[in-house]
N, C-alpha and C. Protein backbone atom coordinates (compact mmCIF):
# COMPACT_ATOMS: atom_id res chain seq x y z
N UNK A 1 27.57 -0.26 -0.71
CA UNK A 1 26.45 0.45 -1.27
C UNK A 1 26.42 0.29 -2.80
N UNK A 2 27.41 0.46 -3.37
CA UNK A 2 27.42 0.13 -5.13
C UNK A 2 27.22 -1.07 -5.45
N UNK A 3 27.34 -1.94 -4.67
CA UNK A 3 27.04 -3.57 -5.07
C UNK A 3 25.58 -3.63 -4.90
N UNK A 4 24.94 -2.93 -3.42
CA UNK A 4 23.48 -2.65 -3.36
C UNK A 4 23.03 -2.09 -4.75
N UNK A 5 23.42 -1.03 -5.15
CA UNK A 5 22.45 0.01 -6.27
C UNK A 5 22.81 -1.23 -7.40
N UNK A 6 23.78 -2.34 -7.60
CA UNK A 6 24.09 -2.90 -9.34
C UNK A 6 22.95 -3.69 -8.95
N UNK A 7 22.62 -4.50 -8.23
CA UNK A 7 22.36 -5.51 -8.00
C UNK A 7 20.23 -5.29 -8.01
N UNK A 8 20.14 -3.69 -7.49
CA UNK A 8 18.91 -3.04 -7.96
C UNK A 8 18.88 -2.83 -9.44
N UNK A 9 19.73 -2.52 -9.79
CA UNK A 9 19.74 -2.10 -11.32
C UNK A 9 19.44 -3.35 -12.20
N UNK A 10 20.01 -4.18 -12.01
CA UNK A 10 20.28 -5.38 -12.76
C UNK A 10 18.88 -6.03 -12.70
N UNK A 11 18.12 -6.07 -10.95
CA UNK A 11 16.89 -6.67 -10.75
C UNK A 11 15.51 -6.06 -12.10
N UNK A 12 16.14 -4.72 -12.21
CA UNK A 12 15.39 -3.73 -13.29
C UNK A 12 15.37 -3.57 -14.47
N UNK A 13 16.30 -4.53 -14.66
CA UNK A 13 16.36 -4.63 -16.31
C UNK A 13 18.11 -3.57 -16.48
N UNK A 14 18.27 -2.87 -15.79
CA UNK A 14 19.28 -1.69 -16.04
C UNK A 14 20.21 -1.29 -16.67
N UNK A 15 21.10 -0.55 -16.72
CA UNK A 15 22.30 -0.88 -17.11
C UNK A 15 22.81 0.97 -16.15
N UNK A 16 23.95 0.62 -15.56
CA UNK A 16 24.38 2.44 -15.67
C UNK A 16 24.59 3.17 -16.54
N UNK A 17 25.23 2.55 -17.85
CA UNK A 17 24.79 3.45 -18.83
C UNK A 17 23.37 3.99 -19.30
N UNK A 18 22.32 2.77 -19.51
CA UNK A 18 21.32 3.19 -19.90
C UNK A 18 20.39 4.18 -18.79
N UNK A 19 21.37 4.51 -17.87
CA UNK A 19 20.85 5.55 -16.90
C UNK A 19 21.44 7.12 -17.36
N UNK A 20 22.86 6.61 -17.90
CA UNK A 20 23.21 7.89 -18.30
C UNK A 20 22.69 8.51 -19.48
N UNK A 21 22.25 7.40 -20.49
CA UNK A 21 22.01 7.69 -21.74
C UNK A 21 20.52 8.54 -21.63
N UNK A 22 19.71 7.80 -20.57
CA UNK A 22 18.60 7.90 -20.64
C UNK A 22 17.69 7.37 -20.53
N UNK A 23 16.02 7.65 -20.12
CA UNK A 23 14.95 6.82 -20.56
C UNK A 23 14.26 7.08 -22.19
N UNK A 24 14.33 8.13 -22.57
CA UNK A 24 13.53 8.44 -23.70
C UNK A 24 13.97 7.73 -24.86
N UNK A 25 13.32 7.13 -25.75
CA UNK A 25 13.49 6.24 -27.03
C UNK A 25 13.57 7.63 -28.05
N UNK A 26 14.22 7.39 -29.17
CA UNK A 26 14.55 8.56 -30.23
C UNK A 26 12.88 9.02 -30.78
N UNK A 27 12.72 10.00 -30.65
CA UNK A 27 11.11 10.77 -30.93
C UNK A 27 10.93 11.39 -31.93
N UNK A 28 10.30 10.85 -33.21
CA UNK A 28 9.72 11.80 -34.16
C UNK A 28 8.40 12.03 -34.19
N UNK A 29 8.09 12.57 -35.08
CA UNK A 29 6.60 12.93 -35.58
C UNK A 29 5.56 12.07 -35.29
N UNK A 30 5.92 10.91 -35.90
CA UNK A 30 4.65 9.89 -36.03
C UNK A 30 5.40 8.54 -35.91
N UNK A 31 6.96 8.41 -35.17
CA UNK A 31 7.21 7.26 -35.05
C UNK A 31 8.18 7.40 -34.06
N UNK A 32 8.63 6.27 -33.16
CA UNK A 32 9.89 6.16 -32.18
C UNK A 32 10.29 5.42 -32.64
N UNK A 33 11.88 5.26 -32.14
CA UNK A 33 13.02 4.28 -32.25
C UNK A 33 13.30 3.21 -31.12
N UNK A 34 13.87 2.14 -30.64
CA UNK A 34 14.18 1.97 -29.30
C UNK A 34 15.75 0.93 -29.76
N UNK A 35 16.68 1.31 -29.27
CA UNK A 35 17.90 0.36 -28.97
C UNK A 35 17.22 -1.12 -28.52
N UNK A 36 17.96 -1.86 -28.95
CA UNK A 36 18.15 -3.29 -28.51
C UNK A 36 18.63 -3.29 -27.10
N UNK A 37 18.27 -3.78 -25.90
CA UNK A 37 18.53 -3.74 -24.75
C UNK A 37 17.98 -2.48 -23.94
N UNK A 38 17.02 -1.32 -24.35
CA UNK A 38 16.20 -0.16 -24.11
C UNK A 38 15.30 -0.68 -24.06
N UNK A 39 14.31 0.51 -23.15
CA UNK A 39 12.89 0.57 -22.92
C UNK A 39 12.81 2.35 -22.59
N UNK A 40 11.98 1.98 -22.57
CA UNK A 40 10.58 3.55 -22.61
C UNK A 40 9.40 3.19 -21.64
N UNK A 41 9.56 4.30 -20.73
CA UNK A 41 8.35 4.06 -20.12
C UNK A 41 6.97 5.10 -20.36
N UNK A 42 5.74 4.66 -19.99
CA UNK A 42 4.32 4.91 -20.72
C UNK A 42 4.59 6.55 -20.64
N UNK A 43 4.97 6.64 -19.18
CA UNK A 43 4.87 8.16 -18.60
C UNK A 43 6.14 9.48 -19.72
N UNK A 44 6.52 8.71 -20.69
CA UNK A 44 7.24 9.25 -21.70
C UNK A 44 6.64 9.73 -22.84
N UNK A 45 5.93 9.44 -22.90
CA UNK A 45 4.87 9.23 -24.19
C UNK A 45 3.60 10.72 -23.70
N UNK A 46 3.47 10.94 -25.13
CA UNK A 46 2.30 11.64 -24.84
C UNK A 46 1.36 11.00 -25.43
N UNK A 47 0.05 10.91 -24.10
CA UNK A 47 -0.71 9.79 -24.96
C UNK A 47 -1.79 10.28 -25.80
N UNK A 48 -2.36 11.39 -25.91
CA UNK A 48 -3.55 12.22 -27.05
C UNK A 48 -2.41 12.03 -28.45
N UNK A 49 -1.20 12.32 -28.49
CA UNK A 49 -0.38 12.33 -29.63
C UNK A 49 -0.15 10.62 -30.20
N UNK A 50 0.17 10.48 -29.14
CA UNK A 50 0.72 8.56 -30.08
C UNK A 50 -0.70 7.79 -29.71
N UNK A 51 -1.61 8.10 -30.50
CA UNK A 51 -3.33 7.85 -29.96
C UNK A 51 -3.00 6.51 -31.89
N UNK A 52 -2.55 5.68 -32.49
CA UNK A 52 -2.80 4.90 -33.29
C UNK A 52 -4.03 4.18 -33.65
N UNK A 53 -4.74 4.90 -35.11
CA UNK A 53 -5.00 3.20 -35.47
C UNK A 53 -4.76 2.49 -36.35
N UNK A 54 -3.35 2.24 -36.43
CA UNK A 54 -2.68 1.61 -37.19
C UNK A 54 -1.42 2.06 -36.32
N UNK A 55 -0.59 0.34 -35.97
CA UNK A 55 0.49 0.98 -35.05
C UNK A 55 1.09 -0.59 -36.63
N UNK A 56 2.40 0.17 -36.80
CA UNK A 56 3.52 -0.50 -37.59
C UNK A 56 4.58 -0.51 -36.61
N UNK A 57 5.42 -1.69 -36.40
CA UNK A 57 6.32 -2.09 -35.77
C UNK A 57 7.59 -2.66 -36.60
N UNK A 58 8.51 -1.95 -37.34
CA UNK A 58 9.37 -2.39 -38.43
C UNK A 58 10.89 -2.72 -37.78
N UNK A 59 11.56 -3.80 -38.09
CA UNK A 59 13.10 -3.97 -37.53
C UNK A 59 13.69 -5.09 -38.52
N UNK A 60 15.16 -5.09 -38.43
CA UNK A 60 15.99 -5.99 -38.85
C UNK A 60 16.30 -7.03 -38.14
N UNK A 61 16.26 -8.43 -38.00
CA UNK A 61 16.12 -9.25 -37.26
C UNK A 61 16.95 -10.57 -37.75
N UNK A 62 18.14 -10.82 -36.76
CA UNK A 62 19.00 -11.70 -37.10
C UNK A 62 19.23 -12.51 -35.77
N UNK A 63 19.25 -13.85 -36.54
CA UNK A 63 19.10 -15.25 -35.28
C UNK A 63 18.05 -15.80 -34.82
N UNK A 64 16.68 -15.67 -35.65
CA UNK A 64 15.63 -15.95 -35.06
C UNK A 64 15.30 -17.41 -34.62
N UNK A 65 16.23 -18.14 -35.13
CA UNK A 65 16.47 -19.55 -34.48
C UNK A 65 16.91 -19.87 -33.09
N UNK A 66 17.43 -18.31 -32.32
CA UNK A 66 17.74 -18.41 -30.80
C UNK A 66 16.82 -17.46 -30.69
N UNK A 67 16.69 -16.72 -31.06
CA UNK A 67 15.86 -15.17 -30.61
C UNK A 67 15.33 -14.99 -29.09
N UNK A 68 13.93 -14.79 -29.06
CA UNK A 68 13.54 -14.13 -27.35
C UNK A 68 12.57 -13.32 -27.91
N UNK A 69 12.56 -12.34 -26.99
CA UNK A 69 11.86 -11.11 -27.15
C UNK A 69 11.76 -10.05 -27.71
N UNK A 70 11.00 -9.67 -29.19
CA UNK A 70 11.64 -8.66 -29.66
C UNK A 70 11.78 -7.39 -29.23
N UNK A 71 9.64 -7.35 -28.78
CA UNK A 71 9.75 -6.03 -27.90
C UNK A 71 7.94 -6.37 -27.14
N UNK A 72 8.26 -5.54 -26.12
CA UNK A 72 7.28 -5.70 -25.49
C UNK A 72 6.57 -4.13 -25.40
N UNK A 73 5.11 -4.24 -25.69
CA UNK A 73 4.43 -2.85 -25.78
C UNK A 73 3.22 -2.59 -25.03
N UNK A 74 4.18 -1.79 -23.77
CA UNK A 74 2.78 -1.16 -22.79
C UNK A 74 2.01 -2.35 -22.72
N UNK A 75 2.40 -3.51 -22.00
CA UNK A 75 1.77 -4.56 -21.32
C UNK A 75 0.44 -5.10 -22.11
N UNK A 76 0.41 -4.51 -23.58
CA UNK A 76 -0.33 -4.90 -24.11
C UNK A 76 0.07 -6.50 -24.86
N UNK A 77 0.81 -6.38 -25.36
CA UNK A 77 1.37 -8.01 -26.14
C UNK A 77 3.07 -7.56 -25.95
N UNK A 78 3.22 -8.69 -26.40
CA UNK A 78 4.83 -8.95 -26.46
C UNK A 78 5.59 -9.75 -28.35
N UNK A 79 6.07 -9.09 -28.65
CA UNK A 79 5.98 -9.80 -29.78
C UNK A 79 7.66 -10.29 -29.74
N UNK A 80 8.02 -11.51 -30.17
CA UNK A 80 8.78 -12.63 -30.32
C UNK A 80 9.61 -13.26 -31.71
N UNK A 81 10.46 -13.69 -31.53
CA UNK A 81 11.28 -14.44 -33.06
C UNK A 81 12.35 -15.37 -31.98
N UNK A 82 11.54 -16.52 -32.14
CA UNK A 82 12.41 -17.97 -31.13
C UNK A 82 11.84 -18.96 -31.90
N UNK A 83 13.60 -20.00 -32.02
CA UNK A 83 13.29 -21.12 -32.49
C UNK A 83 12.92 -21.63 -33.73
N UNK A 84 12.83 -20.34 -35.06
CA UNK A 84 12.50 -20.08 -36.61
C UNK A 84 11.29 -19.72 -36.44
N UNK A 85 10.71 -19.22 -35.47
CA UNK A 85 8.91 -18.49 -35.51
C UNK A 85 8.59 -17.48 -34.81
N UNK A 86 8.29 -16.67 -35.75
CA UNK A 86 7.78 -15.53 -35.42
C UNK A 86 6.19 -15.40 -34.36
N UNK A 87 5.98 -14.69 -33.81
CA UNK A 87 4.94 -14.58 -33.15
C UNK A 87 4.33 -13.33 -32.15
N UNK A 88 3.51 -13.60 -31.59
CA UNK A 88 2.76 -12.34 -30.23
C UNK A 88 2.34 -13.08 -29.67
N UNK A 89 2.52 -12.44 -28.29
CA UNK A 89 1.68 -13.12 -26.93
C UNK A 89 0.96 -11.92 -26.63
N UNK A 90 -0.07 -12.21 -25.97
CA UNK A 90 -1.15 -11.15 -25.43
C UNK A 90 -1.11 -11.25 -23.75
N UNK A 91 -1.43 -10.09 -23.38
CA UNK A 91 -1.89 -10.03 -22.17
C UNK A 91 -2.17 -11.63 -21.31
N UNK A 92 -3.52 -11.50 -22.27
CA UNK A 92 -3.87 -12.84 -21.63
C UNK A 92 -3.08 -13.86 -21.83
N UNK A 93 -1.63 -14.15 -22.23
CA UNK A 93 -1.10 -15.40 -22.51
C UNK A 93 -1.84 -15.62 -23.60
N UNK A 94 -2.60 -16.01 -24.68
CA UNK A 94 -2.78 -16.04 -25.80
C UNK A 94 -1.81 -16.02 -26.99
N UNK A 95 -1.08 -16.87 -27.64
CA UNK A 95 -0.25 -16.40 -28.91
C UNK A 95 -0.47 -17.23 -30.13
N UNK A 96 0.25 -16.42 -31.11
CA UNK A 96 -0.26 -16.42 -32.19
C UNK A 96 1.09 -16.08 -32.91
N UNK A 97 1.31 -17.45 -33.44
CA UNK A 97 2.77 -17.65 -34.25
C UNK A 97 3.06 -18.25 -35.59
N UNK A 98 3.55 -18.53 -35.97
CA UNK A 98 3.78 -18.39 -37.77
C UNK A 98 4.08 -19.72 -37.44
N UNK A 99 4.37 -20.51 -38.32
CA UNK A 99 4.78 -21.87 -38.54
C UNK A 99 6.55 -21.44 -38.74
N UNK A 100 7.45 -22.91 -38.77
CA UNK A 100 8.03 -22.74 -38.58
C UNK A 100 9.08 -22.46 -39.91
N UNK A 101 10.07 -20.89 -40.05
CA UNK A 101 10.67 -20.50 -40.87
C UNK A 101 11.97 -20.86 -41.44
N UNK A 102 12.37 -20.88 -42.66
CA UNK A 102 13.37 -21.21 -43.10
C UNK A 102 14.99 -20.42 -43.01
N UNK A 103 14.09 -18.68 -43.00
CA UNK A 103 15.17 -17.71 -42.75
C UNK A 103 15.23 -17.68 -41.58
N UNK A 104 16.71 -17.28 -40.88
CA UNK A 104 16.89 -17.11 -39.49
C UNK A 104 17.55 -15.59 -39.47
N UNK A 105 16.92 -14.87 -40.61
CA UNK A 105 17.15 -13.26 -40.25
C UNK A 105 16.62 -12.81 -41.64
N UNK A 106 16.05 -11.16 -41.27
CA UNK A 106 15.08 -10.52 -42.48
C UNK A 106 14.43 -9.66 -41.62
N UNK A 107 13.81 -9.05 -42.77
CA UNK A 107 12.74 -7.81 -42.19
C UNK A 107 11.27 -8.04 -41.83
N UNK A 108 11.51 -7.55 -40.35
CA UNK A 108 10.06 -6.99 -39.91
C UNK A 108 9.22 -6.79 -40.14
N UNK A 109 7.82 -6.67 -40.11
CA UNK A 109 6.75 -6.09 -40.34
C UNK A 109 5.57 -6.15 -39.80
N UNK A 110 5.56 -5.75 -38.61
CA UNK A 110 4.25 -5.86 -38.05
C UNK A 110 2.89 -4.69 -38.29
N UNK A 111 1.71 -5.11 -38.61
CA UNK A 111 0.89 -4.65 -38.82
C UNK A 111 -0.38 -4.97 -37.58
N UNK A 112 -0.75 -3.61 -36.85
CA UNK A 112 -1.71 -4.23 -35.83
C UNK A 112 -2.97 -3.13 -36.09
N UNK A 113 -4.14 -2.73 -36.32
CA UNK A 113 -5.65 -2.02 -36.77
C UNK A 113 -6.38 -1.76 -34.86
N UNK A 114 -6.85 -0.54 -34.68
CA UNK A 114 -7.20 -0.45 -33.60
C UNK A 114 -8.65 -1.42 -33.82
N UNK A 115 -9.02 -2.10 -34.70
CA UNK A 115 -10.01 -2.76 -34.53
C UNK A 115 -8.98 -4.43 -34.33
N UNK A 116 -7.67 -4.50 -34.51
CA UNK A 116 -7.30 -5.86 -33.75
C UNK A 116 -7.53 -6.84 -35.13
N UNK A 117 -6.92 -6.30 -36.36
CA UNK A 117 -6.44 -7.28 -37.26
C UNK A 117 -5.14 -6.96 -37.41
N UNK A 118 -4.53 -7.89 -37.04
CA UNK A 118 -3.22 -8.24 -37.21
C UNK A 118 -2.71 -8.86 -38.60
N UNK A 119 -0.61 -8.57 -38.91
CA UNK A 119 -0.47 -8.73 -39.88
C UNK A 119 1.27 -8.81 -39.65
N UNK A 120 1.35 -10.27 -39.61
CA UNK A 120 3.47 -10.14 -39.38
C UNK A 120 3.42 -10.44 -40.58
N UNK A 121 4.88 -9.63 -41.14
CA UNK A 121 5.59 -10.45 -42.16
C UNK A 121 7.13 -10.19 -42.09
N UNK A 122 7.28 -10.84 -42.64
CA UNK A 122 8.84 -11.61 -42.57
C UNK A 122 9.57 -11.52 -44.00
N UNK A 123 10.59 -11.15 -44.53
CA UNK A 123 10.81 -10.77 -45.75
C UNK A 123 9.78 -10.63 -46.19
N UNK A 124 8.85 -9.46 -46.44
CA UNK A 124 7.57 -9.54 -46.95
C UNK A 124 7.27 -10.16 -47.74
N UNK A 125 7.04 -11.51 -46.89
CA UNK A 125 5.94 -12.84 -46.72
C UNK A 125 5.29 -12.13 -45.51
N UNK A 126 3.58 -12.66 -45.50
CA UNK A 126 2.80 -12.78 -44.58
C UNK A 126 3.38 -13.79 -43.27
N UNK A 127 3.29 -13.75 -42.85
CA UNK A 127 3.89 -14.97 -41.51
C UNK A 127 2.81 -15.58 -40.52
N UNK A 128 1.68 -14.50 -39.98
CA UNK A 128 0.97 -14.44 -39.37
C UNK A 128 -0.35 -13.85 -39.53
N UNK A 129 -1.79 -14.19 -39.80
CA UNK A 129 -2.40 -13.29 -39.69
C UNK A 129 -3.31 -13.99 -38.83
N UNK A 130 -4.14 -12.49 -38.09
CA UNK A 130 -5.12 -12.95 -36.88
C UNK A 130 -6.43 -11.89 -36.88
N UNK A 131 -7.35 -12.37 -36.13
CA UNK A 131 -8.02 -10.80 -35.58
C UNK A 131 -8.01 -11.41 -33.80
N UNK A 132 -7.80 -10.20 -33.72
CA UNK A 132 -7.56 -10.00 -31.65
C UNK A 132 -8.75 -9.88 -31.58
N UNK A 133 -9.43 -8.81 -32.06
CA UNK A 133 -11.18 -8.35 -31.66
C UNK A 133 -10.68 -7.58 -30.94
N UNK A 134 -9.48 -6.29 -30.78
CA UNK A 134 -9.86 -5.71 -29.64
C UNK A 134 -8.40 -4.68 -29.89
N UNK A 135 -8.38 -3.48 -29.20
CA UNK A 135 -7.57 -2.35 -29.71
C UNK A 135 -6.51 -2.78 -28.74
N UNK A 136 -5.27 -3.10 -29.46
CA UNK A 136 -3.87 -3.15 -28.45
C UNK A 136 -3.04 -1.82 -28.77
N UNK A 137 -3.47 -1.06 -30.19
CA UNK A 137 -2.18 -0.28 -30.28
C UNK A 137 -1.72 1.03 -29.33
N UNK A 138 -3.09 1.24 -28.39
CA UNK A 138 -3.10 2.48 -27.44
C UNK A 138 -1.83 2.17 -26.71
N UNK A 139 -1.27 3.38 -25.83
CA UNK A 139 -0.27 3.14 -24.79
C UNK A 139 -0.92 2.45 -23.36
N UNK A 140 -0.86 1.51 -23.24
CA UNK A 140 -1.15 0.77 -21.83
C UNK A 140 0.04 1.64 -20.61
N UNK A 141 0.30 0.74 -19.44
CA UNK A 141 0.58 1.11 -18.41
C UNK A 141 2.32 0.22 -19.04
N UNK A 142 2.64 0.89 -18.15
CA UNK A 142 4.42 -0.05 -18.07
C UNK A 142 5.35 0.53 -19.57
N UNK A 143 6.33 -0.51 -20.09
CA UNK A 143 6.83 0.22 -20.61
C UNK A 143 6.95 -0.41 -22.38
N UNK A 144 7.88 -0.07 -22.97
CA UNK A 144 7.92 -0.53 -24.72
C UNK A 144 9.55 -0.65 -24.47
N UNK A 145 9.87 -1.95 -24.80
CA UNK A 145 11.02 -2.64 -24.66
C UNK A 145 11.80 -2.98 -26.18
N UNK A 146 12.76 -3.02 -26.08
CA UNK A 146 13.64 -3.64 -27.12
C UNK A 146 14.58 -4.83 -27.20
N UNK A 147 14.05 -6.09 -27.38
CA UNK A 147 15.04 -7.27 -27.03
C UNK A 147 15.18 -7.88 -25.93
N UNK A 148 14.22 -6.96 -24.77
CA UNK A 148 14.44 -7.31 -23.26
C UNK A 148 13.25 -6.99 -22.64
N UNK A 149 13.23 -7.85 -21.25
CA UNK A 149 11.93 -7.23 -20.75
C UNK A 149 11.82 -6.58 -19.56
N UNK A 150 11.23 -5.69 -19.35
CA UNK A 150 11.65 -4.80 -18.46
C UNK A 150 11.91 -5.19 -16.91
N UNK A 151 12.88 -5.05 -16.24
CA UNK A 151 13.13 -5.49 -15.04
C UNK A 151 12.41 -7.36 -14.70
N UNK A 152 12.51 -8.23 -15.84
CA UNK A 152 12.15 -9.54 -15.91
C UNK A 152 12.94 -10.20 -16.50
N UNK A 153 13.65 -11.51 -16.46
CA UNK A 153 14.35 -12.33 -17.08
C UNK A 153 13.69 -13.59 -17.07
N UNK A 154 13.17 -13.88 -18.26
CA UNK A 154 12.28 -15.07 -18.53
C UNK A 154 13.21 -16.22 -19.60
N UNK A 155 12.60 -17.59 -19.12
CA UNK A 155 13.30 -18.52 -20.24
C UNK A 155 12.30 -18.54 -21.82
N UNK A 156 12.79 -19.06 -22.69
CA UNK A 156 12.06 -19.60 -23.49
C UNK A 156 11.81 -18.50 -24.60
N UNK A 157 10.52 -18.34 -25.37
CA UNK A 157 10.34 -17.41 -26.30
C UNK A 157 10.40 -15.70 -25.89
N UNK A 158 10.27 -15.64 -24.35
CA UNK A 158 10.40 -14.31 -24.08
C UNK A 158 11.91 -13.80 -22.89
N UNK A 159 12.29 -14.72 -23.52
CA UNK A 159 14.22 -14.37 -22.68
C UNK A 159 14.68 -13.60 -23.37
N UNK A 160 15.90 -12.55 -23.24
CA UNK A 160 16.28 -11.23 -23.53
C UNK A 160 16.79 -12.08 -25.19
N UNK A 161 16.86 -11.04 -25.92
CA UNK A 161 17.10 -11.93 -27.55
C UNK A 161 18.22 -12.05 -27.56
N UNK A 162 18.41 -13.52 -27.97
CA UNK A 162 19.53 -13.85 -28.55
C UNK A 162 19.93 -14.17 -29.94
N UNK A 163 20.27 -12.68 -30.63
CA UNK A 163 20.78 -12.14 -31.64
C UNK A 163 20.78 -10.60 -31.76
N UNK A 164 20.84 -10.02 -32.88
CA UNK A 164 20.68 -8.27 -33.11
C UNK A 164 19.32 -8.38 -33.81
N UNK A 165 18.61 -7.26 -33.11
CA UNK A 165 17.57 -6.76 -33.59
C UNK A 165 18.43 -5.32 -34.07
N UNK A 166 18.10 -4.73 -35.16
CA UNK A 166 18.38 -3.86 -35.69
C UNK A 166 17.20 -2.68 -36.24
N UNK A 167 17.65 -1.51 -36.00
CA UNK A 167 16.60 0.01 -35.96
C UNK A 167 14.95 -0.85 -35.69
N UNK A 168 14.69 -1.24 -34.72
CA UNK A 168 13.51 -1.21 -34.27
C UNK A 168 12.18 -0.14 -34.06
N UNK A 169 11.86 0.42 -35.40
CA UNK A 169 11.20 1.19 -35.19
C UNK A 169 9.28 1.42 -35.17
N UNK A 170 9.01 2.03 -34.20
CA UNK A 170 7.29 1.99 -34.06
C UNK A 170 6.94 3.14 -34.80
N UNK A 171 6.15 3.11 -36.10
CA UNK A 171 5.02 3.88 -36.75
C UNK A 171 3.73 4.22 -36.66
N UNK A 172 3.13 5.32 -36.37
CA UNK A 172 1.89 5.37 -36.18
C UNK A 172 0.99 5.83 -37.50
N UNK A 173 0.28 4.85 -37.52
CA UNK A 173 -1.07 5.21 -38.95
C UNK A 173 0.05 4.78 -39.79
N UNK A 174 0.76 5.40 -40.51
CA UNK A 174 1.56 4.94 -42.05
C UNK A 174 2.88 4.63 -41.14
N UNK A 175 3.07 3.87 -42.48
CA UNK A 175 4.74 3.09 -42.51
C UNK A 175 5.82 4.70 -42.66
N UNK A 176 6.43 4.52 -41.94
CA UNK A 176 7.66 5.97 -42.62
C UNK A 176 9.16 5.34 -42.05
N UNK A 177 10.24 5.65 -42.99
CA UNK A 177 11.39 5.55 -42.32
C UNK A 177 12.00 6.51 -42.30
N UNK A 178 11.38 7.85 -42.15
CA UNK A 178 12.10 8.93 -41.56
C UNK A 178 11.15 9.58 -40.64
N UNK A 179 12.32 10.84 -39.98
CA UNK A 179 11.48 11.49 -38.92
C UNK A 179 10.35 12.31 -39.59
């Protein structure tokens, strides 16, 4: 039976610890946290409260020359650092990636507008800019990942990251690094 439940767990993304620890990502005011190898699911969230328009996505990011997945948000996009390039995939498979970088670690900065102008940067350098045409920062269905994807193991730019993502944190409306 325990080889049954690892072998469910594992299919899920799991861990037994991260059963003991929990589902909930660290909760402030106007921003969450998520561990590297964590997720959060939608049904965690209150969604009239984390209602964004302006969702900031800030982390420390080392190895982006192997990287993966940084985090994936409510099945809306997935955003990425593989291979020296930063990037997002959309729903639709659609992405939108930086050319290719010299640093293989630095700070975060994602900028996304419920009207769908986008804004990565990378040691604040610009890296990426786009317009989606269309509001991703709401909470969709499924969950908000860290480094991994939820109960999926994919090759290529969205395989679990290979390096440390560090304090991965989501801001709503303004940038803040406290609670």
């Amino acid at each position: 039976m325990s080889a049954l439940l690892d072998k469910e767990l594992k299919r899920q993304g799991e861990t037994e610890a991260m059963i003991i620890k929990g589902t909930l990502p660290r909760l402030f005011d106007k921003s969450y946290n998520v561990v590297q190898k964590a997720s959060a699911m939608d049904l965690s969230f209150n969604r009239k409260r984390w209602n964004p328009d302006l969702l900031h996505i800030t982390g420390y990011l080392e190895d982006i020359d192997k990287g993966g997945i940084v985090c994936s948000y409510f099945n809306q996009f997935r955003l990425f650092a593989y291979r020296g390039k930063i990037g997002i995939e959309l729903a639709d498979g659609s992405v939108k990636e930086s050319n290719l970088l010299d640093e293989t670690k630095g700070q975060l900065w994602l900028q996304l507008s419920a009207g769908g102008k986008l804004f990565i940067k990378f040691n604040n350098r610009v890296v990426v800019e786009a317009s989606l045409n269309k509001d991703l920062t709401k909470i969709g269905s499924g969950f908000v990942t860290c480094g991994i994807l939820q109960g999926q193991e994919l090759s290529g730019r969205l395989q679990t990251y290979q390096g440390r993502i560090s304090d991965l944190l989501f801001s709503m409306n303004e940038l803040t690094s406290a609670p």
